[in-house]
PDB file of N, CA and C in Angstrom:
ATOM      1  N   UNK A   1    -179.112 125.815 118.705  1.00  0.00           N
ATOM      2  CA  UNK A   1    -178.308 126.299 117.610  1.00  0.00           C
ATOM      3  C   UNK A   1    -178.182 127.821 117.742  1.00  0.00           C
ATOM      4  N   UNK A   2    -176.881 128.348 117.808  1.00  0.00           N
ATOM      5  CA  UNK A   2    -176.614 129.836 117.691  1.00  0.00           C
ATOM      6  C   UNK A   2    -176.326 130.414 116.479  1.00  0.00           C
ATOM      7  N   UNK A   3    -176.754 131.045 116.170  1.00  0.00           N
ATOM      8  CA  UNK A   3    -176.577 131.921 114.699  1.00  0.00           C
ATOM      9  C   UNK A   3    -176.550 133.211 115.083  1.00  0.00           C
ATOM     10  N   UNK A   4    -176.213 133.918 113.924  1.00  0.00           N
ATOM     11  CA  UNK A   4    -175.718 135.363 114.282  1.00  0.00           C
ATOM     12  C   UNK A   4    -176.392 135.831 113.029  1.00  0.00           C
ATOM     13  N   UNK A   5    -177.562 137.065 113.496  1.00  0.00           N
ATOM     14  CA  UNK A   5    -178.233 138.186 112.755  1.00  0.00           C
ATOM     15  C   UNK A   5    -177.431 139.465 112.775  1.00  0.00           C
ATOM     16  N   UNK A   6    -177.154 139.842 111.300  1.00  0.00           N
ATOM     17  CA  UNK A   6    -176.686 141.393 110.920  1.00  0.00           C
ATOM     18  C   UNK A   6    -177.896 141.836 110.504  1.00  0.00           C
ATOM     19  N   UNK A   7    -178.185 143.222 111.705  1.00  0.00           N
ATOM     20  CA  UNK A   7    -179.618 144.171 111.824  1.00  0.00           C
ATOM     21  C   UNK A   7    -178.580 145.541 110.778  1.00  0.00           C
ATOM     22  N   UNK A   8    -178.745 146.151 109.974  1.00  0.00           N
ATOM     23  CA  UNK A   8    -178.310 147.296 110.156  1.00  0.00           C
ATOM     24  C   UNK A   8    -179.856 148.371 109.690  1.00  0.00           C
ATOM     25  N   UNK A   9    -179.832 149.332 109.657  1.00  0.00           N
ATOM     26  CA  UNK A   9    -180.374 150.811 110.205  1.00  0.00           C
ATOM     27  C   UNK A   9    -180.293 151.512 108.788  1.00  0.00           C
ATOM     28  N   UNK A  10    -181.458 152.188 108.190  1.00  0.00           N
ATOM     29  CA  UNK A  10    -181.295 152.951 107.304  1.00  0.00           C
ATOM     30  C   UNK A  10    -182.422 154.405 107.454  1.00  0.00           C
ATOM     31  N   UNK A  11    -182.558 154.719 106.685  1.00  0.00           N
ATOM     32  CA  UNK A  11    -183.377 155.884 106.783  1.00  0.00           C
ATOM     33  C   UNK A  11    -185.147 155.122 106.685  1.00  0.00           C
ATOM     34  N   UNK A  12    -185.081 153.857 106.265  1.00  0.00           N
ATOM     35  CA  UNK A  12    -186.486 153.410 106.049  1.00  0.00           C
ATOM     36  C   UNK A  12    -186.757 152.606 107.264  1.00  0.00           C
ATOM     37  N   UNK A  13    -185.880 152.353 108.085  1.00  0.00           N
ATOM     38  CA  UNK A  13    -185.901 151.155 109.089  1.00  0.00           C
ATOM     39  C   UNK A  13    -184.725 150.434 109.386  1.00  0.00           C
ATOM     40  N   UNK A  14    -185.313 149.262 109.436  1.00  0.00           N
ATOM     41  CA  UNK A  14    -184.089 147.799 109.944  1.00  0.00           C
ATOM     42  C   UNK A  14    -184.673 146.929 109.598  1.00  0.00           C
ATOM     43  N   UNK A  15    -183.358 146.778 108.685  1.00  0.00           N
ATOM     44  CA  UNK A  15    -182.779 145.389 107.980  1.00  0.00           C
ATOM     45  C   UNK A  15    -182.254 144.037 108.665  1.00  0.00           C
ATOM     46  N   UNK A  16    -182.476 143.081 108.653  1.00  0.00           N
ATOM     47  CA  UNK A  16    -181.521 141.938 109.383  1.00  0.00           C
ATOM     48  C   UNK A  16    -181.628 140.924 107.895  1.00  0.00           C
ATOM     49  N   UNK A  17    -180.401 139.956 108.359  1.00  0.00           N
ATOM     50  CA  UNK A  17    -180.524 138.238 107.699  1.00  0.00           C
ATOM     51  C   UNK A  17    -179.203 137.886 108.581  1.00  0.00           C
ATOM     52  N   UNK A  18    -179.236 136.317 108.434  1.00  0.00           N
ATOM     53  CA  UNK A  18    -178.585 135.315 108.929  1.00  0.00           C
ATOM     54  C   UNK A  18    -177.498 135.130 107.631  1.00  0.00           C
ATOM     55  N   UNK A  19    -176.247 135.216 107.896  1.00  0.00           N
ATOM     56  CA  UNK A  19    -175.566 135.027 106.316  1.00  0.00           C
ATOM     57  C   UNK A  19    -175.752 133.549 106.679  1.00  0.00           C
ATOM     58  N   UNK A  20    -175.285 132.672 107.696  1.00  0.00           N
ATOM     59  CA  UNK A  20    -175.600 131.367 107.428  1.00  0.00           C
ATOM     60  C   UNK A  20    -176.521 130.992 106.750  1.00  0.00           C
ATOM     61  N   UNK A  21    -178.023 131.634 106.940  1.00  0.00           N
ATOM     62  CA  UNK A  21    -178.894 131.073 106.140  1.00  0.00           C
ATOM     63  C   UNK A  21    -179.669 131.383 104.971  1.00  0.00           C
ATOM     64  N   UNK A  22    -178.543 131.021 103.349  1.00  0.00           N
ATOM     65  CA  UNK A  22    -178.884 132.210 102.683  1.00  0.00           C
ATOM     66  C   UNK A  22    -180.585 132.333 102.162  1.00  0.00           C
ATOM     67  N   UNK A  23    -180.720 133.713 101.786  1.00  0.00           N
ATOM     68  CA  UNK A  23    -181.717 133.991 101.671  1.00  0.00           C
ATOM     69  C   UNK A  23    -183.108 134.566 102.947  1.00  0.00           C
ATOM     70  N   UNK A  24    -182.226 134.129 103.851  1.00  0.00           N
ATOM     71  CA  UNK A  24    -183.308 134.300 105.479  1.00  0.00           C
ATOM     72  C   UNK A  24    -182.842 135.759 105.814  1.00  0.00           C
ATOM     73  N   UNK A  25    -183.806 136.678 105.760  1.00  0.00           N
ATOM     74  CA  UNK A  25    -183.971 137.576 105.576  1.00  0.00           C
ATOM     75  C   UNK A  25    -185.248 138.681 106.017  1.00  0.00           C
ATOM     76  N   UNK A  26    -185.223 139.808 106.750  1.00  0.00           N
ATOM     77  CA  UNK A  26    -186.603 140.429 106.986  1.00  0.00           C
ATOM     78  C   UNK A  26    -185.983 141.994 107.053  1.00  0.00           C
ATOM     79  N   UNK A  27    -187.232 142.729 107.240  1.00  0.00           N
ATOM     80  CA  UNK A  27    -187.366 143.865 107.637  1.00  0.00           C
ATOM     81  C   UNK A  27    -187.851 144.383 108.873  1.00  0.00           C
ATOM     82  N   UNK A  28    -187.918 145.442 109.587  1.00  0.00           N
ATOM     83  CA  UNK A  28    -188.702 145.857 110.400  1.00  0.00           C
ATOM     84  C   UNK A  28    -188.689 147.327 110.751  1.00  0.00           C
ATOM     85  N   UNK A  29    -189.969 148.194 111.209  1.00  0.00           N
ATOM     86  CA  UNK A  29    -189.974 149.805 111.660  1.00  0.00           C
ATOM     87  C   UNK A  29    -189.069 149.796 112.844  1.00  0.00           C
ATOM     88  N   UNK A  30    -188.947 148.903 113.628  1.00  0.00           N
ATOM     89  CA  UNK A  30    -188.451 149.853 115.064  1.00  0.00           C
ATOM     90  C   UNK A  30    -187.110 147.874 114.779  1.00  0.00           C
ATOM     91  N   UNK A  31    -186.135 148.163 116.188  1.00  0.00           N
ATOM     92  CA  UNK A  31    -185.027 146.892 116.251  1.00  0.00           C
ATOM     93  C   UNK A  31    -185.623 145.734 117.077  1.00  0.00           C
ATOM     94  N   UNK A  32    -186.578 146.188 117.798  1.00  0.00           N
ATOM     95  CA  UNK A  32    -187.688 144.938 118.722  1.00  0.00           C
ATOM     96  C   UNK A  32    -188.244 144.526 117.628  1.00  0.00           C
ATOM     97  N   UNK A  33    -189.321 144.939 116.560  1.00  0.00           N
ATOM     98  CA  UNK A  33    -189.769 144.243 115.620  1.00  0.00           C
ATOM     99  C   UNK A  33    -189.080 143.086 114.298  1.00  0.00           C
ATOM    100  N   UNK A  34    -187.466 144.271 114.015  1.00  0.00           N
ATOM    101  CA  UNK A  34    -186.970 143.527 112.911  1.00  0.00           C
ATOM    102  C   UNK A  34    -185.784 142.109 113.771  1.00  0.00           C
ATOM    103  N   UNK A  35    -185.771 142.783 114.977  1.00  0.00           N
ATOM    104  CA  UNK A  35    -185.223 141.164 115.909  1.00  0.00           C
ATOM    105  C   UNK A  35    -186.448 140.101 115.970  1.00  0.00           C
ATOM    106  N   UNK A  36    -187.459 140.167 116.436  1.00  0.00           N
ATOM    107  CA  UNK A  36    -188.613 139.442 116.421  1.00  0.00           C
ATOM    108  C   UNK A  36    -188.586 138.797 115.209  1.00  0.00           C
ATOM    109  N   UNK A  37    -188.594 139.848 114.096  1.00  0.00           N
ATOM    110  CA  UNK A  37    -189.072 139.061 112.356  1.00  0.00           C
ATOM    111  C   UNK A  37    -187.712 138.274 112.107  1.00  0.00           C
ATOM    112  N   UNK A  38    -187.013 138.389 112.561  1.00  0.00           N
ATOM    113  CA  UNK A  38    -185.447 137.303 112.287  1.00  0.00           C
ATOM    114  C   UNK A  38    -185.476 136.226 112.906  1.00  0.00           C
ATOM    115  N   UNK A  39    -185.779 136.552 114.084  1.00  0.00           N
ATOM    116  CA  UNK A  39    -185.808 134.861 114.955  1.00  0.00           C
ATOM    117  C   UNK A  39    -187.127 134.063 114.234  1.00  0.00           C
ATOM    118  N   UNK A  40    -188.276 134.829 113.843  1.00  0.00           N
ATOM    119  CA  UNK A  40    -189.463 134.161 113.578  1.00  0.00           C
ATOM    120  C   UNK A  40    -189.100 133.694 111.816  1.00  0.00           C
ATOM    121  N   UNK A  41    -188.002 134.238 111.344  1.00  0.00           N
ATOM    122  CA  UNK A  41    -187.785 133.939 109.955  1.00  0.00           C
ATOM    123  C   UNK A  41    -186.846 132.967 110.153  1.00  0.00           C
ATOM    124  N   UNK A  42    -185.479 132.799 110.882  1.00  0.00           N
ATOM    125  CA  UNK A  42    -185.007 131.902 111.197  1.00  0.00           C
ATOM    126  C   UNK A  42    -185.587 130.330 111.519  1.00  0.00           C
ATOM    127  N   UNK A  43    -186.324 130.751 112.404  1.00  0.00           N
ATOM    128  CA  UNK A  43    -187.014 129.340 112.726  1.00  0.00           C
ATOM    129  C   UNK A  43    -188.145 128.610 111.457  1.00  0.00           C
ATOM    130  N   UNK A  44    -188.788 129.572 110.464  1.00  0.00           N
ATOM    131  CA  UNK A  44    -189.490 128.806 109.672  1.00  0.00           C
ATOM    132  C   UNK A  44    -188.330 128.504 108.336  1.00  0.00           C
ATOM    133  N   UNK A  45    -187.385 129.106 108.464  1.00  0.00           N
ATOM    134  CA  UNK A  45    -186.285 128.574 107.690  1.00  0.00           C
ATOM    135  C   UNK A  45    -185.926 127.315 108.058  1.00  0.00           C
ATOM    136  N   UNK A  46    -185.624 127.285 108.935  1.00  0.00           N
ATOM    137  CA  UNK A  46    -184.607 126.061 109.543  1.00  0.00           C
ATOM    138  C   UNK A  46    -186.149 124.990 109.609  1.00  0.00           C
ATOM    139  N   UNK A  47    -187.014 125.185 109.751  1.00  0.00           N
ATOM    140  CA  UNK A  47    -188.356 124.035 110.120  1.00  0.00           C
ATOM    141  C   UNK A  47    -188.425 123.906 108.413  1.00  0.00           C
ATOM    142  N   UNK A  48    -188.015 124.451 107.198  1.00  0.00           N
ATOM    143  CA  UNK A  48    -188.482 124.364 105.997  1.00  0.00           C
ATOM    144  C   UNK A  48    -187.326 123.208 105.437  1.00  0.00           C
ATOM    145  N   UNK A  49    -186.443 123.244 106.433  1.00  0.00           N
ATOM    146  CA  UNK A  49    -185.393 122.452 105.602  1.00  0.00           C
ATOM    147  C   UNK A  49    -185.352 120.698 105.951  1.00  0.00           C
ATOM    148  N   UNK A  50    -184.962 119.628 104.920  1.00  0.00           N
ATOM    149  CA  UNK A  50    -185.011 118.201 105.470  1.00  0.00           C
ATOM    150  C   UNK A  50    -184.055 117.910 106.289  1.00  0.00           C
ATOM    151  N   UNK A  51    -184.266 117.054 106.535  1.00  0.00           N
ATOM    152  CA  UNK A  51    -183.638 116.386 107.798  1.00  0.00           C
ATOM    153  C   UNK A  51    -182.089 116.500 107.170  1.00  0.00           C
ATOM    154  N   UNK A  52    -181.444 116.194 105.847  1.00  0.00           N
ATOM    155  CA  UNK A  52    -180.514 116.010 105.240  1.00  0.00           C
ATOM    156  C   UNK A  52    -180.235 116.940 105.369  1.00  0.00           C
ATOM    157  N   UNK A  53    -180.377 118.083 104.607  1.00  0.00           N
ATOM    158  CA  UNK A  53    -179.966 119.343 104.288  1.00  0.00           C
ATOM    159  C   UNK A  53    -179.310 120.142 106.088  1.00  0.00           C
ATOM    160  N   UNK A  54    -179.951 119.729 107.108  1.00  0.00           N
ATOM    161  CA  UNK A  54    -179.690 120.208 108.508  1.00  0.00           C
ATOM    162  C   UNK A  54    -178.221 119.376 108.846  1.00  0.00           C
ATOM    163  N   UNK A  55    -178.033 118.338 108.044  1.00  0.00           N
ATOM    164  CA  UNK A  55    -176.563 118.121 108.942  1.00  0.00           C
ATOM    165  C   UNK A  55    -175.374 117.477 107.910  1.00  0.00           C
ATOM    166  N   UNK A  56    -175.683 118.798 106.655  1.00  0.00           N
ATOM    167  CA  UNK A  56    -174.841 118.889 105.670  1.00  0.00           C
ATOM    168  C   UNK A  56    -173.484 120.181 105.767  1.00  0.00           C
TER     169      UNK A  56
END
């Protein structure tokens, strides 16, 4: 499954979420960390959801 993370950049860090998946969402200090915390938030998103809800 491909999804697409919007990281953007502020004076405190980096921001990302998945608009597909609302609410999936992280932070991070540097863009290696807040990419890391997206894929690792992505995946316990998508493992949180039922079987139904995945092919609605």
């Amino acid at each position: 499954m491909i999804l697409n993370a919007v990281i953007e950049k502020d004076e405190f860090g980096y921001f990302a979420q998945i608009p597909e998946l609302k609410g999936c969402v992280t932070q991070g200090n540097t863009y290696e960390e807040v990419l890391f915390n997206i894929q690792e938030a992505a995946e316990l998103y998508l493992e949180s959801l039922k079987t139904e809800e995945l092919h609605a």
